[in-house]
N, C-alpha and C. Protein backbone atom coordinates (compact mmCIF):
# COMPACT_ATOMS: atom_id res chain seq x y z
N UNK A 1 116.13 70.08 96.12
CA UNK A 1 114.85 70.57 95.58
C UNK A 1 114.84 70.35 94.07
N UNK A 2 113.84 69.60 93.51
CA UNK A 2 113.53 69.17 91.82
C UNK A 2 112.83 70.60 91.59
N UNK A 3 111.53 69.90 90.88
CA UNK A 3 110.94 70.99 90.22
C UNK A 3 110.48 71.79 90.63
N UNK A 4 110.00 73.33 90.14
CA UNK A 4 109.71 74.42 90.93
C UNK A 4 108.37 75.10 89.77
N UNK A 5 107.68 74.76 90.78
CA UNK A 5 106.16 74.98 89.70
C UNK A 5 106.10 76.06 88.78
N UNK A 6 105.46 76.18 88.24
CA UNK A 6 104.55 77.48 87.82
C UNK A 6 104.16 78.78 88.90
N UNK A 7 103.24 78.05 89.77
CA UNK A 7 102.98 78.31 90.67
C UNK A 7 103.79 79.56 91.89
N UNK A 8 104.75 78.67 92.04
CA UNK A 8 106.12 78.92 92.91
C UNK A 8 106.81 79.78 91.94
N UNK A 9 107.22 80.06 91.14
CA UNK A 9 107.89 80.91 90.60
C UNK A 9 106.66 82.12 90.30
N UNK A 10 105.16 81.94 90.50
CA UNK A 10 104.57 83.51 90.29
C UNK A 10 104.60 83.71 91.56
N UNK A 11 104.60 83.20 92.83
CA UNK A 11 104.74 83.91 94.64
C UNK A 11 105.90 84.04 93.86
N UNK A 12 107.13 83.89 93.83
CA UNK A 12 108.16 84.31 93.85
C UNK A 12 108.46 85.79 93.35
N UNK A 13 108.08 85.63 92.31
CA UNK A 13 107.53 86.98 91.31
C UNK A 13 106.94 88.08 92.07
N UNK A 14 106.15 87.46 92.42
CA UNK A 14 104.67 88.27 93.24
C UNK A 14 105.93 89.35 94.58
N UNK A 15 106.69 88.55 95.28
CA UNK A 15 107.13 88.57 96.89
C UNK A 15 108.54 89.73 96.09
N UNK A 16 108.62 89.10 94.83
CA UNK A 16 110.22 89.92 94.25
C UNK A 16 109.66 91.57 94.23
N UNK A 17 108.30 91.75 93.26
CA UNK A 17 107.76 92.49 92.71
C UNK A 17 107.19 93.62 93.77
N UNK A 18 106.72 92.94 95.16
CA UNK A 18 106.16 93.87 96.52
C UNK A 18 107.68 94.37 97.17
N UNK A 19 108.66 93.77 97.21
CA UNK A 19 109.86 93.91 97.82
C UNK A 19 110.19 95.66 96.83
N UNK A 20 110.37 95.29 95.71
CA UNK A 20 110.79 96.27 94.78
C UNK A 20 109.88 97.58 95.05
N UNK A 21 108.59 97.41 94.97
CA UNK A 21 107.65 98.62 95.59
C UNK A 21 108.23 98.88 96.91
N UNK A 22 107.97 98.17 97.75
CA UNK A 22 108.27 98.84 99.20
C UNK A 22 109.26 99.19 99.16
N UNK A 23 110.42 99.02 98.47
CA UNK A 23 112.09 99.70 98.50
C UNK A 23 111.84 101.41 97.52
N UNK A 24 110.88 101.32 96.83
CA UNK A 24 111.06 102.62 95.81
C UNK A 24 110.13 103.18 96.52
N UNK A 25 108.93 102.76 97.25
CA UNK A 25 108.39 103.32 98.28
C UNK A 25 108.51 104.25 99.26
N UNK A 26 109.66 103.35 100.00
CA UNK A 26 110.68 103.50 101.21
C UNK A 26 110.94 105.16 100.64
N UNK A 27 111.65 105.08 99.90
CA UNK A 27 112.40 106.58 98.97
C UNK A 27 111.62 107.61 98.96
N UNK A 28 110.36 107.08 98.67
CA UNK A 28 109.44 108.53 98.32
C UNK A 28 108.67 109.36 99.86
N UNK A 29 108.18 107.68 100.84
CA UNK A 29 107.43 108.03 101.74
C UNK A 29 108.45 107.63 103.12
N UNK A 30 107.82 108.84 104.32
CA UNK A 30 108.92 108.43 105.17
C UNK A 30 108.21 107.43 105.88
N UNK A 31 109.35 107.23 106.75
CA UNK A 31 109.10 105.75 107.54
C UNK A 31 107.70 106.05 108.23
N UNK A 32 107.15 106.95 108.64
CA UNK A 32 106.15 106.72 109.40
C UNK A 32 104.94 106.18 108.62
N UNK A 33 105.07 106.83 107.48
CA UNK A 33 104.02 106.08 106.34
C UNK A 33 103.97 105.06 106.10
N UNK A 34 105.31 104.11 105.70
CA UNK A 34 105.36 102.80 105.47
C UNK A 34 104.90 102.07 106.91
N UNK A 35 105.33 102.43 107.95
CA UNK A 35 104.57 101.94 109.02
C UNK A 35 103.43 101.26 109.36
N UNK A 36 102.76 102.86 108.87
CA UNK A 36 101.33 103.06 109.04
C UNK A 36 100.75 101.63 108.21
N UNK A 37 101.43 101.57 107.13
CA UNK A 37 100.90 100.71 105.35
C UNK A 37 101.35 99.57 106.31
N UNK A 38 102.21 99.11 106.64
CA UNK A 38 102.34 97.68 107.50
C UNK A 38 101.54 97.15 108.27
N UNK A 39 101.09 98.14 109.26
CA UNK A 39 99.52 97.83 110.07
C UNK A 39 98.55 97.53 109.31
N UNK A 40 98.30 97.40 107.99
CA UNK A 40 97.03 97.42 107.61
C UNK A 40 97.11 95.71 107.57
């Protein structure tokens, strides 16, 4: 793999940045909540 856009590194960002919420998330709300937030 060469170059890695602009582009590709803000999803990357973007996918790093939702991961990090849903983990500090996880902590605050219980699983049935995050659940619920997955169905949508």
């Amino acid at each position: 793999m060469g170059e890695v856009s602009g582009a590709q590194i803000k999803q990357i960002m973007k996918l790093a940045s939702n991961t990090m919420l849903q983990t500090s998330m996880a902590k605050l709300a219980p699983p049935q909540q995050i659940m619920k937030n997955h169905a949508k």
